[in-house]
Protein backbone atom coordinates (compact mmCIF):
# COMPACT_ATOMS: atom_id res chain seq x y z
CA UNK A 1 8.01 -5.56 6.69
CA UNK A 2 10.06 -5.18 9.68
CA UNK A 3 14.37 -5.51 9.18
CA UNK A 4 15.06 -9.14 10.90
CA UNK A 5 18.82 -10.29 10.88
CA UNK A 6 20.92 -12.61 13.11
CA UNK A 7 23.63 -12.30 15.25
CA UNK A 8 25.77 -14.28 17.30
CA UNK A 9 25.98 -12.99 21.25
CA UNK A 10 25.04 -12.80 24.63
CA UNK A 11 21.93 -11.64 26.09
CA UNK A 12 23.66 -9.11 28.35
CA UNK A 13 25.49 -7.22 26.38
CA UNK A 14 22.33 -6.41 23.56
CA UNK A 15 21.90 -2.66 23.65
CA UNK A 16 17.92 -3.46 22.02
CA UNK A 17 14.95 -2.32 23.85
CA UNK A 18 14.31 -5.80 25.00
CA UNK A 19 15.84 -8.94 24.68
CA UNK A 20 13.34 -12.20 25.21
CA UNK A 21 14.48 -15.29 27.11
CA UNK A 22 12.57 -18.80 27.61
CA UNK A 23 11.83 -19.54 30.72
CA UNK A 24 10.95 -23.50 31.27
CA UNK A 25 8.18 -25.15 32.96
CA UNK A 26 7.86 -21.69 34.75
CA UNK A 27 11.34 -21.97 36.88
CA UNK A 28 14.04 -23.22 34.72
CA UNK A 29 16.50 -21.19 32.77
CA UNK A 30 18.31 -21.82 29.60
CA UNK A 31 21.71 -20.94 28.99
CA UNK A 32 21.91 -17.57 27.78
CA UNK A 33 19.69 -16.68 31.18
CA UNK A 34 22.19 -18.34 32.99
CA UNK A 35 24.78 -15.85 31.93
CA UNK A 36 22.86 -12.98 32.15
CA UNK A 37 21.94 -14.14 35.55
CA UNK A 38 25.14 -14.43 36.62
CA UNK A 39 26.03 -10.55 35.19
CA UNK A 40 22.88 -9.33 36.99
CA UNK A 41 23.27 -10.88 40.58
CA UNK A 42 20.07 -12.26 42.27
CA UNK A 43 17.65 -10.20 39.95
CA UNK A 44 16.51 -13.11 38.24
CA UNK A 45 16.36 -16.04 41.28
CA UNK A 46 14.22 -13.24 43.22
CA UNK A 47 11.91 -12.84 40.65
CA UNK A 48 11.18 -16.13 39.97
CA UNK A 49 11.14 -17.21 43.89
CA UNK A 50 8.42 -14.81 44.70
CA UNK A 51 6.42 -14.70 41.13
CA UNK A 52 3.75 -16.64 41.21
CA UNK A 53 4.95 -18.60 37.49
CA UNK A 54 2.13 -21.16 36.07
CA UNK A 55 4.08 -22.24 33.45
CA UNK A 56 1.82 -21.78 31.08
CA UNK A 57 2.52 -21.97 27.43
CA UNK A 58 3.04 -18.13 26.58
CA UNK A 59 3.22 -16.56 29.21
CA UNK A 60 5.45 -13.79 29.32
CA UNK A 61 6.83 -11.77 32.76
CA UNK A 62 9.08 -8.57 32.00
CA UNK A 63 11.71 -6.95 34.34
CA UNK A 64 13.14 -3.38 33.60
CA UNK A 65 16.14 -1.81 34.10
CA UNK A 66 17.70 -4.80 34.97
CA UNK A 67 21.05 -3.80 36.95
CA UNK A 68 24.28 -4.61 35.11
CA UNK A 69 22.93 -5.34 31.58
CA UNK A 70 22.77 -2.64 28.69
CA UNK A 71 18.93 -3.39 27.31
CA UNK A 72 16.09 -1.76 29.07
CA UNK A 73 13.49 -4.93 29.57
CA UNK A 74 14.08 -8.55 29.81
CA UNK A 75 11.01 -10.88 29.00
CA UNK A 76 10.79 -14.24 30.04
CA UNK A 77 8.79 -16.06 27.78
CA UNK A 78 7.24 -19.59 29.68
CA UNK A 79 7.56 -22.44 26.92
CA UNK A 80 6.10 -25.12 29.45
CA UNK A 81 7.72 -28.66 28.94
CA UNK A 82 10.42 -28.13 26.50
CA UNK A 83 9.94 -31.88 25.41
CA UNK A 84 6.63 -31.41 23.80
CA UNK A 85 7.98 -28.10 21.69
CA UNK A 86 7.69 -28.89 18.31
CA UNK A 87 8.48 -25.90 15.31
CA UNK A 88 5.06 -24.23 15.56
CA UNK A 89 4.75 -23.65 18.79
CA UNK A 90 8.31 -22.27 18.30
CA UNK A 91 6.75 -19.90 15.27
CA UNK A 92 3.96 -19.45 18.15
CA UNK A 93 6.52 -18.33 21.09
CA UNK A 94 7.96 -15.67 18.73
CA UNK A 95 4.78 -14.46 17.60
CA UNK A 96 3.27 -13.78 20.89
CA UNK A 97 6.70 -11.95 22.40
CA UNK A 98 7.08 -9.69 19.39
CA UNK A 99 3.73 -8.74 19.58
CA UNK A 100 3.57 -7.51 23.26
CA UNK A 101 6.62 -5.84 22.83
CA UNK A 102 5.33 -4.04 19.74
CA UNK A 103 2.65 -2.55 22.14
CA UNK A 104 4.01 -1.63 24.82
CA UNK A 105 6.19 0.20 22.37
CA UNK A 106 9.74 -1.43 21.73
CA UNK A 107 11.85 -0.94 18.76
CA UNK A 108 14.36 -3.19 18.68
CA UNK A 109 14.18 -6.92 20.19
CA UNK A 110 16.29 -9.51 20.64
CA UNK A 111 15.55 -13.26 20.52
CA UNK A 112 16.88 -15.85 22.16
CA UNK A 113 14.46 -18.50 21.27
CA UNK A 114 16.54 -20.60 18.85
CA UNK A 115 18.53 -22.43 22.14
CA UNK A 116 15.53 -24.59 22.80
CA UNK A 117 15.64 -28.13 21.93
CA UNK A 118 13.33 -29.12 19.33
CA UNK A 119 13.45 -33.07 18.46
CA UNK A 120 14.49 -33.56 14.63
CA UNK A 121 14.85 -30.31 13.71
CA UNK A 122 17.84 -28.42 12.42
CA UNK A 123 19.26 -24.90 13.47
CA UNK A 124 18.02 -23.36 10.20
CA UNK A 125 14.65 -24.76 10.77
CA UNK A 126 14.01 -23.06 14.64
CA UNK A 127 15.40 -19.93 12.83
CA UNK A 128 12.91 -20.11 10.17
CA UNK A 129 10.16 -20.61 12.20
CA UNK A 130 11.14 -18.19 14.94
CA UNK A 131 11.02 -15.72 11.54
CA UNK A 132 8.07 -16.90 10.31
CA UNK A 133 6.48 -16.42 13.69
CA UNK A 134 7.85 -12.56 14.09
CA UNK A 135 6.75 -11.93 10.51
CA UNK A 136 2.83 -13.82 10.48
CA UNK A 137 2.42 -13.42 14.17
CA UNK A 138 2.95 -8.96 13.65
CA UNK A 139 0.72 -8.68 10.42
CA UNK A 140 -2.87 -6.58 10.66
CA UNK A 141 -5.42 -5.87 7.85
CA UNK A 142 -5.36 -2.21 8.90
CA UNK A 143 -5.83 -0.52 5.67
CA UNK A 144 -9.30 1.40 6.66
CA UNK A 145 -8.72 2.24 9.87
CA UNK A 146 -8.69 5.81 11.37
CA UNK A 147 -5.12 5.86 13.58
CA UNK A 148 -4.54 7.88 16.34
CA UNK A 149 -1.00 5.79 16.83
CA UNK A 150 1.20 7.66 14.46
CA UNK A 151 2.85 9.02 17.28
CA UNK A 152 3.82 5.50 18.92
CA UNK A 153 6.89 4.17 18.88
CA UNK A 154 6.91 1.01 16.51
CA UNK A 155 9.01 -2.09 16.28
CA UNK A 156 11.55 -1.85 13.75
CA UNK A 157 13.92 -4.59 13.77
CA UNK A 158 14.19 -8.17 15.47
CA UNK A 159 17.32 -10.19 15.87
CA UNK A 160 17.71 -13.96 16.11
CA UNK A 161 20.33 -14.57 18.38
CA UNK A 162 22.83 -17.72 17.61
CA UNK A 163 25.62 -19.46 19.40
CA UNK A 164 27.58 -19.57 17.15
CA UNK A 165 29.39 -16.88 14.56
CA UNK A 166 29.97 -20.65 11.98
CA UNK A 167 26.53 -20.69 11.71
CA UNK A 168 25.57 -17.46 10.58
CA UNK A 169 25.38 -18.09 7.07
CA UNK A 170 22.81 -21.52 7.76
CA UNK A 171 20.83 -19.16 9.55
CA UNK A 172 20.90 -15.83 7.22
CA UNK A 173 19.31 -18.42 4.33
CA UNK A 174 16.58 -19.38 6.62
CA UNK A 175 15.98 -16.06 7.77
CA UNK A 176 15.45 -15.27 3.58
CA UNK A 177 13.62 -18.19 3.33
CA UNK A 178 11.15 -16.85 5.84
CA UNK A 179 10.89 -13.49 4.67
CA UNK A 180 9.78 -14.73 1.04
CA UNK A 181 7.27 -17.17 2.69
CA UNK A 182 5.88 -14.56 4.94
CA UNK A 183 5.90 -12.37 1.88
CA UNK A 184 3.56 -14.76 -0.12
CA UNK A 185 1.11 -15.43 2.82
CA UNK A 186 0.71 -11.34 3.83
CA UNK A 187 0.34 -10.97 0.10
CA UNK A 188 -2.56 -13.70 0.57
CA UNK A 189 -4.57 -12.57 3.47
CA UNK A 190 -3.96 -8.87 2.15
CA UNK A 191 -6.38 -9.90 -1.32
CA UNK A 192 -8.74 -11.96 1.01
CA UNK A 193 -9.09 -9.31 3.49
CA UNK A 194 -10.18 -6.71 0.58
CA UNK A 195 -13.33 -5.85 0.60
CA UNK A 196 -15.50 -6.96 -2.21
CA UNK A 197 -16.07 -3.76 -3.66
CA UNK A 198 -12.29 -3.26 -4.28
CA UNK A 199 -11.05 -6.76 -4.56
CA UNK A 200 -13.05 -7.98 -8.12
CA UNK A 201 -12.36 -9.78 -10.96
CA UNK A 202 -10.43 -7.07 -12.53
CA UNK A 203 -8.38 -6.03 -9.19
CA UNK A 204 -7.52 -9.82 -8.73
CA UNK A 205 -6.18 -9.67 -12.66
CA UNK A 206 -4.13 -5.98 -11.92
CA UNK A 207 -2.51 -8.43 -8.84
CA UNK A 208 -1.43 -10.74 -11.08
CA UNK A 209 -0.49 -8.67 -13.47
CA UNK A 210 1.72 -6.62 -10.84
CA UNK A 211 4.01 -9.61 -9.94
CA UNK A 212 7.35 -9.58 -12.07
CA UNK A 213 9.99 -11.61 -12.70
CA UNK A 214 12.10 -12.30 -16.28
CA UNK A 215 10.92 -16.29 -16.22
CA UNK A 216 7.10 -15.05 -14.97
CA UNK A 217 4.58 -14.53 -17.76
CA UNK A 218 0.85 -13.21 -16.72
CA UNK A 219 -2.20 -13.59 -18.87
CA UNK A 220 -5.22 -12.06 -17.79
CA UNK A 221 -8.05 -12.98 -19.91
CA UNK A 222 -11.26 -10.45 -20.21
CA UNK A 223 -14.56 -11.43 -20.98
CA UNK A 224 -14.30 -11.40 -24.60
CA UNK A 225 -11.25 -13.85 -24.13
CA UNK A 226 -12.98 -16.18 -22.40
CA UNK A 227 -15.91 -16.72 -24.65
CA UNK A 228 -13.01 -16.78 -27.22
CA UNK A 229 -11.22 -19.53 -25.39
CA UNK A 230 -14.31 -21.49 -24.20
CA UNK A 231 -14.58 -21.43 -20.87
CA UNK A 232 -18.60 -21.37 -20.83
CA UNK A 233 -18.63 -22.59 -16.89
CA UNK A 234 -17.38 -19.30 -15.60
CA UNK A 235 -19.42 -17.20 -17.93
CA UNK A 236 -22.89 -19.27 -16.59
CA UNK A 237 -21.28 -17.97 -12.67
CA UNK A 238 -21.06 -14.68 -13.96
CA UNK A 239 -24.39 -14.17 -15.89
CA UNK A 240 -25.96 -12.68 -11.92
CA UNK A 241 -23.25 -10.24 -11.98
CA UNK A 242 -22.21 -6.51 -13.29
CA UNK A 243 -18.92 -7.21 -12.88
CA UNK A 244 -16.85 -9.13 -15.85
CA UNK A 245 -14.96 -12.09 -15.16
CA UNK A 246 -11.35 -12.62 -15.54
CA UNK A 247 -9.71 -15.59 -16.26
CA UNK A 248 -5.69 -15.65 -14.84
CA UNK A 249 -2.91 -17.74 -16.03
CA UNK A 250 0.53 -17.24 -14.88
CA UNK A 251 3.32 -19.25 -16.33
CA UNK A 252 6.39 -19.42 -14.50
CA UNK A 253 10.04 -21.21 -15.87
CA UNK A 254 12.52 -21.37 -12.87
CA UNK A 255 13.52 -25.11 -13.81
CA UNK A 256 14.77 -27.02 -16.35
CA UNK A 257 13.06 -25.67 -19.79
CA UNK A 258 11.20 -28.71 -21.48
CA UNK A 259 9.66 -30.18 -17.60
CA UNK A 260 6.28 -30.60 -17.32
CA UNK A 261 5.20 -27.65 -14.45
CA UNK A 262 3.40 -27.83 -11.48
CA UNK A 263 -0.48 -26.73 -12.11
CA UNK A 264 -1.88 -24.45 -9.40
CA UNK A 265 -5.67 -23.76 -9.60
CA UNK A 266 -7.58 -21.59 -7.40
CA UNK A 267 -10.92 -20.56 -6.86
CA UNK A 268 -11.89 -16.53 -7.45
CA UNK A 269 -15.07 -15.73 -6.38
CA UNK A 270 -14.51 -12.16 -5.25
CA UNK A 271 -18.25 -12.45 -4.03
CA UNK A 272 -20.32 -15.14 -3.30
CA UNK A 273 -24.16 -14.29 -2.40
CA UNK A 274 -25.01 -17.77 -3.66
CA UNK A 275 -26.86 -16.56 -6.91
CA UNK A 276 -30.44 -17.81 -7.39
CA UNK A 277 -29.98 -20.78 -4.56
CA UNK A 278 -29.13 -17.27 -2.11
CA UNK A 279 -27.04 -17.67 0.93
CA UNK A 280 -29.26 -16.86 4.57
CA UNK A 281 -28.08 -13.43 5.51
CA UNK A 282 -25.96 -14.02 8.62
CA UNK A 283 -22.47 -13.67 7.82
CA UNK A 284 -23.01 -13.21 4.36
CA UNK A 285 -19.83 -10.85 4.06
CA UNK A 286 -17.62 -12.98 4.88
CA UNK A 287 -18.10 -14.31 1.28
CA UNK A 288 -15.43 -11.80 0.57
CA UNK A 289 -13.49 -14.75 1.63
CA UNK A 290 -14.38 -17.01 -1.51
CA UNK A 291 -11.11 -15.99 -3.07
CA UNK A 292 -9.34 -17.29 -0.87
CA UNK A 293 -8.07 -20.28 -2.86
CA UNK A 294 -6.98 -17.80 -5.74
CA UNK A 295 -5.18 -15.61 -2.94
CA UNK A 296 -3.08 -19.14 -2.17
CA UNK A 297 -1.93 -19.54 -5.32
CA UNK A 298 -1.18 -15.78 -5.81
CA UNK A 299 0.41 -15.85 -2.58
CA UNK A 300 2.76 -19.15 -3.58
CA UNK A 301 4.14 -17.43 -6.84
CA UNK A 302 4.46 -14.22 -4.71
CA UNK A 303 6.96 -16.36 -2.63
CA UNK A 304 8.56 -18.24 -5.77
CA UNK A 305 9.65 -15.83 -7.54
CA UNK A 306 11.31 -13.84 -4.42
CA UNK A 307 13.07 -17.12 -3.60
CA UNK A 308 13.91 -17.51 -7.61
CA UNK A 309 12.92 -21.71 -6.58
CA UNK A 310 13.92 -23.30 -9.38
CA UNK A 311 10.74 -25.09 -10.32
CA UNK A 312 8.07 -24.57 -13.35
CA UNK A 313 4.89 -23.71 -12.76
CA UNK A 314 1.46 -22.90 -13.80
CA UNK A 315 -0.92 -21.25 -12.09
CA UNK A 316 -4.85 -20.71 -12.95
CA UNK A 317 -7.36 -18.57 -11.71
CA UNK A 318 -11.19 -18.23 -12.68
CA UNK A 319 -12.60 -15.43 -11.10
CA UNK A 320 -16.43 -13.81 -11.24
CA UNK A 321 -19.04 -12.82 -8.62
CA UNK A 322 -22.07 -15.08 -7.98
CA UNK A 323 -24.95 -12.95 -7.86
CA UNK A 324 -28.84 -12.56 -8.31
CA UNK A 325 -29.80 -10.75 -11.67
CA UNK A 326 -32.56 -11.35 -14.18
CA UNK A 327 -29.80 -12.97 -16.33
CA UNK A 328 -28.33 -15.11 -13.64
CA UNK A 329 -27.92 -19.01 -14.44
CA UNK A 330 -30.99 -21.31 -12.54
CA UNK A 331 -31.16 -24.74 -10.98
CA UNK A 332 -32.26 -26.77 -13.38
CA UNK A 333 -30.14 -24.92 -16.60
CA UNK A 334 -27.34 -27.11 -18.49
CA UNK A 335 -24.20 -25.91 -19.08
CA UNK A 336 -21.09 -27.00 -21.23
CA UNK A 337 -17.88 -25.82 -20.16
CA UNK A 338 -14.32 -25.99 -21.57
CA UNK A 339 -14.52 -29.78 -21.52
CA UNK A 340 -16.81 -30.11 -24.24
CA UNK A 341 -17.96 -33.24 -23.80
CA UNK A 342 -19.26 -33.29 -20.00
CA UNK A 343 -22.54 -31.90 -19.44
CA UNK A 344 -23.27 -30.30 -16.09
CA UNK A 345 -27.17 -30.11 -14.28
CA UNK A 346 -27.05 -26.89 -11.86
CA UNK A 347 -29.33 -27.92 -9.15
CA UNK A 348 -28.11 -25.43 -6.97
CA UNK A 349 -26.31 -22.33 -7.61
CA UNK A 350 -24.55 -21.66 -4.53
CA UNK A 351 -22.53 -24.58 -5.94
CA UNK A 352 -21.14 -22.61 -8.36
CA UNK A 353 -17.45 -22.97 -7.59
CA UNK A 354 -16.54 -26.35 -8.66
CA UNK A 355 -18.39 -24.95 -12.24
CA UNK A 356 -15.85 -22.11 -12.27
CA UNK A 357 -13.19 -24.97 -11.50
CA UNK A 358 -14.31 -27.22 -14.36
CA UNK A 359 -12.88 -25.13 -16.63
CA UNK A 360 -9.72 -23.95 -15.24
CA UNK A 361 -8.77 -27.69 -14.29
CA UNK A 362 -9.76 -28.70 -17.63
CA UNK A 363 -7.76 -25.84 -19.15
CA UNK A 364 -4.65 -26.66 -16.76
CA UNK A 365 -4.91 -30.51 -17.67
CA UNK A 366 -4.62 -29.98 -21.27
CA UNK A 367 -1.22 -28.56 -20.69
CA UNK A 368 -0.08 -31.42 -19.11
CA UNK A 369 1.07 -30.19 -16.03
CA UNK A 370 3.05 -32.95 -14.17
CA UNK A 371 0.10 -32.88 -11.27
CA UNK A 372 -2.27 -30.01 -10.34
CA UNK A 373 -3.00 -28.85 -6.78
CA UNK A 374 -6.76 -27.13 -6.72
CA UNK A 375 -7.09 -24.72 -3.94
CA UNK A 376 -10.92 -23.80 -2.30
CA UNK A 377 -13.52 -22.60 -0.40
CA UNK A 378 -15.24 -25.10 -1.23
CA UNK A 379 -17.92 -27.05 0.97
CA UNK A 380 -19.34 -26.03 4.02
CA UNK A 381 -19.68 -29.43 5.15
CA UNK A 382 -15.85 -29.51 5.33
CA UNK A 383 -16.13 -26.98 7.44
CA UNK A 384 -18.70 -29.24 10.15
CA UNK A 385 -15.89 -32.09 9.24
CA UNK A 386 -12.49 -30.39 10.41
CA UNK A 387 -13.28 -27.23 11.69
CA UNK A 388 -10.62 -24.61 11.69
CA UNK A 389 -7.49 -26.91 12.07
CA UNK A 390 -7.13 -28.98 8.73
CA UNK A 391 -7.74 -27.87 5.06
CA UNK A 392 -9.39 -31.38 3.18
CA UNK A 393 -7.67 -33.31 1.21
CA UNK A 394 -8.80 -35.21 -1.73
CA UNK A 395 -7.64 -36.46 -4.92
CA UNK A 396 -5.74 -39.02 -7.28
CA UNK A 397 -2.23 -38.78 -6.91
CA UNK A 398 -1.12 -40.78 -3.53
CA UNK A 399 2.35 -39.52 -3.74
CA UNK A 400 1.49 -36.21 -3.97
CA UNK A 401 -0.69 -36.47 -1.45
CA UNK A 402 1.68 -38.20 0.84
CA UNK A 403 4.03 -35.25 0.38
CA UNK A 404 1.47 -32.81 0.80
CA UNK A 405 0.68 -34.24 4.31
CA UNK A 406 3.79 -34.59 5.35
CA UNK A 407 4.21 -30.62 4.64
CA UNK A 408 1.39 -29.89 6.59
CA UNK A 409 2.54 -31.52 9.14
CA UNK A 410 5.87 -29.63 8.92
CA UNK A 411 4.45 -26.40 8.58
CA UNK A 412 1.71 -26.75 10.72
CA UNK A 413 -0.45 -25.84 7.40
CA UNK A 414 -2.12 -29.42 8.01
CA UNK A 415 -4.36 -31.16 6.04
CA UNK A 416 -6.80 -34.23 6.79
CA UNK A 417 -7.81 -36.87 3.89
CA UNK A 418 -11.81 -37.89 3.23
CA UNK A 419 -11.97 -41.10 0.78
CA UNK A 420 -13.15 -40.88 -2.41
CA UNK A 421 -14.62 -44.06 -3.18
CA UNK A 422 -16.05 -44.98 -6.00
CA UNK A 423 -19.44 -45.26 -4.64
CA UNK A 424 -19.62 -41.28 -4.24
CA UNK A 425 -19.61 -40.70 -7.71
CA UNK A 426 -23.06 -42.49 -7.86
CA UNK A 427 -24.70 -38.99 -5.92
CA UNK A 428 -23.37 -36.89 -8.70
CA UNK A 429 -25.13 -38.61 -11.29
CA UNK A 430 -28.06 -36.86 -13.49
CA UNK A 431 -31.35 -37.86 -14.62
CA UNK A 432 -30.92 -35.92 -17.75
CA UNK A 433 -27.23 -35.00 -18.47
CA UNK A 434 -23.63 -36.41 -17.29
CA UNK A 435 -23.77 -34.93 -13.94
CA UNK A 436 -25.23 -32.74 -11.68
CA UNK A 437 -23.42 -30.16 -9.63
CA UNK A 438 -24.50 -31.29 -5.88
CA UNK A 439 -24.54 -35.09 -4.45
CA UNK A 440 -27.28 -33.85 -2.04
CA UNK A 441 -26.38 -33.95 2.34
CA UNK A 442 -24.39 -36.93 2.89
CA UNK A 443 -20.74 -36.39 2.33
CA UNK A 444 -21.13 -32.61 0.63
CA UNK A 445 -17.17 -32.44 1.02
CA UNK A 446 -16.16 -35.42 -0.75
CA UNK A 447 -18.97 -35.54 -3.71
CA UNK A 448 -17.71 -31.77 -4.61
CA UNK A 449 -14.55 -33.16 -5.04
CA UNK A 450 -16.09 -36.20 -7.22
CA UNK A 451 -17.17 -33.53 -9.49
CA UNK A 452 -13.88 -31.84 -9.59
CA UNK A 453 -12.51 -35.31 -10.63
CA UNK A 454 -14.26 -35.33 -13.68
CA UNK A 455 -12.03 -32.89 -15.25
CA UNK A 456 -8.52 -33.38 -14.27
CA UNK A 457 -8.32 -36.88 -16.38
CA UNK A 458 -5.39 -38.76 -14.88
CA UNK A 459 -3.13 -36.74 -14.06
CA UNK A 460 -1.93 -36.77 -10.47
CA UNK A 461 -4.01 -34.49 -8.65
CA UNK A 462 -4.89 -32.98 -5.18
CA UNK A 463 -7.94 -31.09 -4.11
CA UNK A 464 -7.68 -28.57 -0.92
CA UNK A 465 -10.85 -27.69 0.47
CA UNK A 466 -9.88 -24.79 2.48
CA UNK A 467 -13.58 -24.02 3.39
CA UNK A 468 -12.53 -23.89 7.57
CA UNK A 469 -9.41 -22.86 7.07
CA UNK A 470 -8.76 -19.85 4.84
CA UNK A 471 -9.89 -17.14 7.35
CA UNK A 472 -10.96 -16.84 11.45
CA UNK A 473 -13.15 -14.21 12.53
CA UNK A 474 -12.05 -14.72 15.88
CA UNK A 475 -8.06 -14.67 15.31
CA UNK A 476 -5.29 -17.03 15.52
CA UNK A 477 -1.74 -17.60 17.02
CA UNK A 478 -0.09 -16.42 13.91
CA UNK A 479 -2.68 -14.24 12.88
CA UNK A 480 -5.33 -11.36 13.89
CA UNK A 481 -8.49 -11.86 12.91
CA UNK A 482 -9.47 -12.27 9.12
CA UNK A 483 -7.97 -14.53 6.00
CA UNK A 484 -4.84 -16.50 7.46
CA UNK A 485 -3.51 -17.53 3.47
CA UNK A 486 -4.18 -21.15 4.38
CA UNK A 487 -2.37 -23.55 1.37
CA UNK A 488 0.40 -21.26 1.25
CA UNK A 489 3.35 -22.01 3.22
CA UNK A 490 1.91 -26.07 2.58
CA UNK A 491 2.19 -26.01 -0.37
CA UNK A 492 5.65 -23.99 -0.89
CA UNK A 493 7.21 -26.09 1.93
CA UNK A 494 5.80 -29.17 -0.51
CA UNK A 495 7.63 -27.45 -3.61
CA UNK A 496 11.14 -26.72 -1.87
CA UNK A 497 10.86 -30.24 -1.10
CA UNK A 498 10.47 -31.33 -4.26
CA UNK A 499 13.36 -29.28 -5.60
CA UNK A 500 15.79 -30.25 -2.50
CA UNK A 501 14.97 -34.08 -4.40
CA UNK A 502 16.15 -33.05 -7.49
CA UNK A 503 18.76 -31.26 -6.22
């Protein structure tokens, strides 16, 4: 991870390779242009008198060598009509700067993005978002590629300029704040972006396992633990598959000893070929991407712990393949899970990850979490709901998920709630047992999650279908191409909240 810090100073005298200014509605500079501009003589008017500016949103012009400043290019960076900035296209502006820089081979940058006026928001929140953005907006899964680069100059540091030297210590928290967030959601996309030949069952417990902190305690349960324990849903998954399962609890005490934790479940299929029921071919490894929801909650008590937040939680993580073998579970077979008393129809086996979620929101609701957040890959009908820009949201607990869209709104992490009505559990009901695991085509989404409901008993709860979300082939703002860590900085953004109300 590159060094970020913050400084209080003018744009003219940085000695960095670059320093980046915004540049409004394609014409208009801020204030700390304004000074360089007057150190630099007509540089700047002449540039932007004969440059033919759009003003479109990211756009970036540089100038080198600018006469009577120290650094060696200035960028303008266009952030169109400063009224309609909001914080992510603030994490967005930072993101895109830092990374042409990087290429064309700067080491050391200066920002002076945190000047623009951003309705509601404090200093400490444009500086944590102007982090976040450097930190998301630089990361690549490179891991297996040949380089010939590792002669290139890289980028080694970024500083967030200020105004003021009083502020410094506002802005040094956020700037930690951001690091530990951007920490957790690297951490994420790093597991989903694994290839499913490295990242199984077992590599997914070894991650686990390798976070530490004195109030973090990891269990990683092995096959023979988890007939021991009962969790008979997740074994039926992993009957198709050479690989054993693992099932993943992490226990974390950074509150008040005695409180009732937060329960975080996510879903761990390392590979998803959709067992008997098989997936069509196309795109079929991107099923790599079925951890995704166990990545999130990985990710989250990545960023906990580095923040020491003082909050309890519990974290839970089934994990298996879900492959064809002669010993692979059928439609048609009846399973029993950890919750004895339900009785599950599989009618289709690419439905097989609310059956590995069964039992580990069973297993979290009989510790009596004080609500439970469910991460997944869940539907692809979410997917032909809400596309790539909200994560579904279902569940029980209307506070919780008041709060939780409120975050995503904040962090730009959003999420979109489907109804659950009681008429949808009606499609989930069997012929021959309680219920069946698929409601059939109509509202695919939303019936998954009326199975989930079954086992979470009534305890606040909140299901994230992060089907669309959770990784882009094509790229994003923040992120190139691959898992994003969707659920992440929502849901830590949601707990930092809830500890500011305690606090």
């Amino acid at each position: 991870m590159i060094e970020i810090s913050v400084k209080a100073g003018h744009a003219h005298k940085q000695r960095d390779d670059a320093v980046v200014l915004p540049l409004l509605n394609g014409r208009n500079l801020t204030k700390s242009s304004k000074i360089l501009q007057q150190v630099s003589g007509k540089v700047l008017p002449a540039f932007l008198r004969k440059y033919d500016s759009t003003g479109t949103f990211g756009e970036s012009h540089t100038l080198y060598d600018v006469e009577g400043i120290f650094t060696q290019r200035v960028m303008l960076l266009d952030v169109g009509d400063e009224k309609k900035l909001n914080l992510h296209k603030l994490r967005v502006l930072a993101a895109k700067a830092v990374r042409k820089l990087a290429q064309g081979g700067a080491r050391d940058v200066s920002l002076f993005l945190q000047e623009l006026a951003i309705r509601g928001t404090t200093l400490s929140d444009k500086v944590q978002a102007i982090a976040e953005g450097v930190l998301l907006g630089l990361y690549q899964f490179d891991k297996y590629q040949k380089s010939n680069e590792s002669n290139k100059r890289k980028l080694r540091s970024v500083t967030i300029m200020i105004a003021s030297r009083r502020d410094l210590n506002r802005a040094e928290c956020a700037v930690t704040r951001a690091r530990a967030i951007a920490a957790g959601t690297n951490f994420a996309r790093d597991l989903a972006n694994e290839p499913g030949n490295v990242c199984t069952p077992e590599y997914l417990g070894q991650q686990a396992a390798s976070l530490s902190h004195p109030r973090l305690h990891v269990t990683v349960m092995d096959k023979q633990a988890i007939k021991t324990t009962g969790l008979n849903a997740l074994l039926a998954v992993n009957q198709g598959s050479a690989k054993e399962p693992r099932f993943i609890v992490l226990e974390y005490q950074g509150g008040i000893e005695g409180d009732a934790p937060v329960a975080l479940v996510g879903k761990g299929l390392t590979f998803d070929a959709g067992g008997i029921s098989i997936k069509p071919g196309p795109q079929m490894e991107e099923m790599k991407f079925d951890m995704c929801g166990s990545a999130a909650v990985l990710g989250i008590f990545k960023a906990v712990i580095e923040m020491n937040l003082p909050v309890n939680l519990l974290g839970v993580i089934p994990s298996t393949e879900n492959l064809l073998g002669a010993s692979a579970y059928k439609p048609g077979d009846i399973i029993r899970g950890y919750k004895k008393d339900i009785s599950i129809e599989i009618q289709n086996t690419d439905a097989e990850g609310r059956i590995i979620l069964s039992d580990a929101l069973a297993y979290a609701a009989e510790r009596k979490p004080s609500e439970i957040i469910d991460f997944a890959t869940l539907t692809g009908a979410c997917v032909i709901a809400l596309g790539a820009h909200a994560s579904g949201l279902m569940g029980t607990g209307k506070k919780l998920k008041k709060e939780l869209i409120a975050s995503g709104d904040f962090t730009h992490d959003r999420v979109w709630e489907l109804p659950m009505h009681e008429e949808y559990q009606e499609q989930i009901k069997s012929d021959i047992d309680d219920i069946r695991n698929i409601g059939g085509r109509e509202a695919g989404t939303i019936t998954a999650a009326c199975f989930l409901s079954r086992f979470v008993g009534d305890i606040p709860w909140a299901h994230l279908d992060i089907a669309g979300t959770a990784w882009n082939m094509k790229g994003t703002d923040l992120s190139a191409k691959g898992a994003t860590g969707a659920g992440v900085r929502l849901v830590l953004n949601y707990l930092m909240n809830k500890v500011s109300r305690v606090r």
